[in-house]
Protein backbone atom coordinates (compact mmCIF):
# COMPACT_ATOMS: atom_id res chain seq x y z
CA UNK A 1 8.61 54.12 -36.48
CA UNK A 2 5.09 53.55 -35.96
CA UNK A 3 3.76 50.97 -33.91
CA UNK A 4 -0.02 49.75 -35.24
CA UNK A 5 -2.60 49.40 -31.96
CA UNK A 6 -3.22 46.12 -32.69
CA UNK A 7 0.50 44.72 -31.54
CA UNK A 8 0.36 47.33 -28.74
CA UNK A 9 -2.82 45.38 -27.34
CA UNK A 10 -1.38 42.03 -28.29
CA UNK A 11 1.73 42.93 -26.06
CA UNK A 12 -0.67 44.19 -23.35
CA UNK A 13 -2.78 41.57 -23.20
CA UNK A 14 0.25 39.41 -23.15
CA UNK A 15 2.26 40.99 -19.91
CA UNK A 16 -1.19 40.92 -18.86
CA UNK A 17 -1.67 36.94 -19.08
CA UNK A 18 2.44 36.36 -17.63
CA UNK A 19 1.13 38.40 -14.11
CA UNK A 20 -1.82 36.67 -14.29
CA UNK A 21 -0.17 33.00 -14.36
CA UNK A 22 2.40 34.13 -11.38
CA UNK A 23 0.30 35.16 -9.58
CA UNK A 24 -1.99 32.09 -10.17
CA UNK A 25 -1.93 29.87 -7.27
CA UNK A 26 -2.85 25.88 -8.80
CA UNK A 27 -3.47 23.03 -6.03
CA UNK A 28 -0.28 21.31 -5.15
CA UNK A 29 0.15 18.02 -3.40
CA UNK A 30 1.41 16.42 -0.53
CA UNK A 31 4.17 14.93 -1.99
CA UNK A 32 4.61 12.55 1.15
CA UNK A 33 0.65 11.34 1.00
CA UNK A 34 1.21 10.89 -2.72
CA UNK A 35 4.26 8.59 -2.26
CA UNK A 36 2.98 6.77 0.15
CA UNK A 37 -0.40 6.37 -1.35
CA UNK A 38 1.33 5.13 -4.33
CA UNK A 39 3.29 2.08 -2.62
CA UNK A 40 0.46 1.39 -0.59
CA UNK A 41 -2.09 0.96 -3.90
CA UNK A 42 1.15 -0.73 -6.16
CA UNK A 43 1.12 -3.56 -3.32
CA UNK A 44 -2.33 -4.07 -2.99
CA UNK A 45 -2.03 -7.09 -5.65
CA UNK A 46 0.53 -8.50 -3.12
CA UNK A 47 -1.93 -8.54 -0.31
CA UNK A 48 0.38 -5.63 1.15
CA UNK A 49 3.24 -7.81 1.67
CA UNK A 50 6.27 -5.45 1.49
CA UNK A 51 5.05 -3.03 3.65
CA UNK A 52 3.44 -5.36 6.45
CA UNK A 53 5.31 -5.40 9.38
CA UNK A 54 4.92 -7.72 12.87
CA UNK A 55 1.08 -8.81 14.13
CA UNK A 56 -0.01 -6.29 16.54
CA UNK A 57 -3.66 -8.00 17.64
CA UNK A 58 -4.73 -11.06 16.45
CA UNK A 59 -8.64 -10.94 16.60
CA UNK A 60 -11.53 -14.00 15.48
CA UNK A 61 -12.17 -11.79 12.34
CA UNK A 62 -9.33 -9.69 12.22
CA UNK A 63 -5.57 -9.51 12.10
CA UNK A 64 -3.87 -5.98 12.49
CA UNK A 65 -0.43 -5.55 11.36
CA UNK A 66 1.91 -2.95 11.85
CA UNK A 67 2.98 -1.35 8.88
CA UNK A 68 6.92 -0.77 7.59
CA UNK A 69 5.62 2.79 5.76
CA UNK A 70 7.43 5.59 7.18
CA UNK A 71 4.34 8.18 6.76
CA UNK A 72 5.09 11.41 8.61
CA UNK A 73 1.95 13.04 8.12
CA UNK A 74 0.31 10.52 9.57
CA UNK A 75 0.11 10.05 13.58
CA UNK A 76 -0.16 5.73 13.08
CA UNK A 77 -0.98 3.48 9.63
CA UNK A 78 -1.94 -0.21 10.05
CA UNK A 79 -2.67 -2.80 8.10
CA UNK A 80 -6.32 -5.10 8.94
CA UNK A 81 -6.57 -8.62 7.52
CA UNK A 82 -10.09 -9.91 7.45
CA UNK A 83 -10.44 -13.49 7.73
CA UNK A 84 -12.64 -15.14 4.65
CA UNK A 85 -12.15 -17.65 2.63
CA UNK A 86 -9.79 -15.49 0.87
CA UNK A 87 -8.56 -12.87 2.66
CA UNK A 88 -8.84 -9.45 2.47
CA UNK A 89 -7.13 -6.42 3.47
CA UNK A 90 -7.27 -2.70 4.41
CA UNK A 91 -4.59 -0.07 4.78
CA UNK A 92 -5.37 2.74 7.43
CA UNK A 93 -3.65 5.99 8.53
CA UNK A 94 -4.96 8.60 11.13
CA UNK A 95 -4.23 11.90 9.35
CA UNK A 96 -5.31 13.68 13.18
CA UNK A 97 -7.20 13.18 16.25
CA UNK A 98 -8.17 16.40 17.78
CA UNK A 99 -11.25 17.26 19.98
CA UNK A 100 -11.86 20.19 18.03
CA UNK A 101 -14.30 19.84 15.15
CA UNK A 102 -13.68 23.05 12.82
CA UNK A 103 -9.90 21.78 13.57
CA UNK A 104 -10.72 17.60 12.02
CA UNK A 105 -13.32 20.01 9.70
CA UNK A 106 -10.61 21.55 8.14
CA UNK A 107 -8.19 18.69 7.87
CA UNK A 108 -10.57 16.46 6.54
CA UNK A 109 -11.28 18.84 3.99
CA UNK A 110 -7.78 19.47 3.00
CA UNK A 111 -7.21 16.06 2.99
CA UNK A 112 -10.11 15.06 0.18
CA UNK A 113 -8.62 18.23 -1.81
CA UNK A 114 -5.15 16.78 -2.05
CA UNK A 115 -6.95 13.14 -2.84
CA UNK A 116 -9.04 15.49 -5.48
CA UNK A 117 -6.19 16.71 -7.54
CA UNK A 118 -3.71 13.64 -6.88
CA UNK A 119 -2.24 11.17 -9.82
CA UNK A 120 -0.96 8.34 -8.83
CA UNK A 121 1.60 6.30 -10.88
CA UNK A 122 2.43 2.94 -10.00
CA UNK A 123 5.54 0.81 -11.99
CA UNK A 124 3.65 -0.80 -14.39
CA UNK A 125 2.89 2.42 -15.79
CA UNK A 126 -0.08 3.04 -14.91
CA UNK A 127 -1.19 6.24 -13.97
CA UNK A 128 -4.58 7.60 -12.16
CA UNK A 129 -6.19 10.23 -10.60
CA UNK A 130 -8.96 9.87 -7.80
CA UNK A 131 -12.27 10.50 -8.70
CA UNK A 132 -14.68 11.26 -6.00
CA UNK A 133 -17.55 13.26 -4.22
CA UNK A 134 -16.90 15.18 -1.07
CA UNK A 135 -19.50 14.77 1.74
CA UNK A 136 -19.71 17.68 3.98
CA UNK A 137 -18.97 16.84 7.70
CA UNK A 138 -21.51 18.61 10.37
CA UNK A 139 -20.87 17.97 14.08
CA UNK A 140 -24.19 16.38 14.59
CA UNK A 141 -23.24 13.46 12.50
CA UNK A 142 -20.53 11.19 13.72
CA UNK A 143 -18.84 10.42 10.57
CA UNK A 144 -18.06 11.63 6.64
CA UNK A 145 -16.41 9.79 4.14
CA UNK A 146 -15.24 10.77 0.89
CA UNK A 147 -15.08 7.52 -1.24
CA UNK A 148 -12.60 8.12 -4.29
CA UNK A 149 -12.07 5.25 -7.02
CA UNK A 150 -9.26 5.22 -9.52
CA UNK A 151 -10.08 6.60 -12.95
CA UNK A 152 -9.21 5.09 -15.51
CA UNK A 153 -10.25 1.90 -14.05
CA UNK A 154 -7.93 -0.20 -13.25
CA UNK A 155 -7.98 -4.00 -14.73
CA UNK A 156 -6.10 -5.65 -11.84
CA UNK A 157 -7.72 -3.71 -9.09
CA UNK A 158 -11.30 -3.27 -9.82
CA UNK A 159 -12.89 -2.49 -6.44
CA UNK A 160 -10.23 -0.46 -4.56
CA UNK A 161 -11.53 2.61 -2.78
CA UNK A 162 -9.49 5.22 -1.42
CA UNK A 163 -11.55 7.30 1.45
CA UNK A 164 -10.91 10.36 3.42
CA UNK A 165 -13.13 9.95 6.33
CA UNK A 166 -13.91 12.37 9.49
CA UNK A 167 -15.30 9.92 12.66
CA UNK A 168 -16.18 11.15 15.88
CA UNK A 169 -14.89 8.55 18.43
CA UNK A 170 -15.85 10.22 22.60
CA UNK A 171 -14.32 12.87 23.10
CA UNK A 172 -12.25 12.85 19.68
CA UNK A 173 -12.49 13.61 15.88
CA UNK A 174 -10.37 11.18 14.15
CA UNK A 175 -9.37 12.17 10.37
CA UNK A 176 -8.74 9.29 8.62
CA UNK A 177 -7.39 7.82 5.06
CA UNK A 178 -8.20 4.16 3.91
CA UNK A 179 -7.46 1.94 1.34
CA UNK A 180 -9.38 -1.07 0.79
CA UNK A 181 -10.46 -3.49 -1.82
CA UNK A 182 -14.02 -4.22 -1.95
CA UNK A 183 -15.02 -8.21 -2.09
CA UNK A 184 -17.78 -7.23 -3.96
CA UNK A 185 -20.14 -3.97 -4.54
CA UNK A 186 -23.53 -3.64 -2.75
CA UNK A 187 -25.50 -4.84 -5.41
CA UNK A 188 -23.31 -7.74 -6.96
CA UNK A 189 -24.45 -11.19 -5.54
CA UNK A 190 -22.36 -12.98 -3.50
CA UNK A 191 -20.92 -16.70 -3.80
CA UNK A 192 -23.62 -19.81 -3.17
CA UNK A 193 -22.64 -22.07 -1.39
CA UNK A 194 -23.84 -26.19 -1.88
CA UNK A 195 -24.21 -27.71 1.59
C-alpha cells in the first residue's frame, strides 16, 4: 500500500504543529492578583465596604483603612477615603520595596504583564480584560505608572483605573498596584457651585 506525499506532509506538518504547541510557552497569571483584583473592582460600587477593615489614620483629607483582603503577594493593601462632598476611594497594595532598581525594574514589569493579559470576571457577569500602555521606568525618574482601564467599558464603573506603578521613595523603590475611580477625567468640567 502506497501512501500519496501529500498525506505524508499533512501528517508531518501535523506532529510538527503538536511539538510546536507543547513546547509553546503562553502568559499565565497570578491567580492570587487576579482574585483579589477581582473582589477589589466587584466592590468598588459598594465604596469597598466588604473588604474595609478598622481606621488606621484619620487625616483632614484622608481616611486610611486597613483592608480584610488576605493578598499574599502583596507586602501591605489599604484602603484611602478622600473626603468630598461625596466620597471617594482608592485601593492600594505594595507589590515590593527594594533598594535595588533592576530588582523594582523587573517586578514592575512583570507586574503590568500579568495586568496585560488578565480578565477579570466579576458576578454580574461581566467580564474584562485591562487595556493599557506600559511606560518604561529609568532610574533617573522617580516614578512610572502603567494606567490600565477596563475594556469593554464598563456602565457602572466608568472611570476606574487600575495602575502598576514603580515610585522611588529615599532610599527605596516601591512597586505598587492601585485601584481608583476617577471623579472626573482631566478634561471634563467640574461641578459650579452658586454662592
Amino acid at each position: 500500500m502506497k501512501i500519496p506525499k501529500n498525506c505524508l506532509l499533512g501528517f508531518a506538518c501535523l506532529i510538527l504543529a503538536l511539538q510546536t504547541r507543547a513546547q509553546l510557552r503562553l502568559p499565565v497569571t497570578n491567580n492570587d492578583l487576579r482574585n483579589n483584583l477581582e473582589k477589589v473592582i466587584a466592590d468598588f460600587p459598594n465604596a469597598l465596604n466588604s473588604i474595609r477593615g478598622d481606621v488606621v489614620a484619620n487625616n483632614p483629607q484622608t481616611i486610611e483603612y486597613a483592608t480584610l483582603l488576605q493578598f499574599e503577594g502583596a507586602e501591605e493593601n489599604t484602603i484611602t477615603q478622600y473626603i468630598s462632598n461625596k466620597p471617594v476611594y482608592s485601593w492600594q497594595a505594595i507589590v515590593l520595596t527594594t533598594e535595588d532598581f533592576e530588582e523594582a525594574s523587573k517586578k514592575y514589569k512583570w507586574l503590568y504583564n500579568q495586568l496585560k493579559v488578565m480578565t477579570i470576571k466579576i458576578e454580574d457577569g461581566y467580564s474584562f480584560n485591562l487595556n493599557g500602555e506600559y511606560e518604561a521606568p529609568t532610574d533617573t525618574k522617580k516614578f512610572s505608572t502603567s494606567t490600565f482601564r477596563l475594556t469593554p467599558a464598563s456602565t457602572h464603573l466608568p472611570k476606574l483605573k487600575i495602575e502598576a506603578g514603580l515610585q522611588f521613595y529615599f532610599p527605596e523603590w516601591k512597586v505598587t498596584l492601585t485601584v481608583y475611580q476617577k471623579e472626573r477625567e482631566d478634561n471634563e468640567k467640574g461641578d459650579v457651585i452658586d454662592e
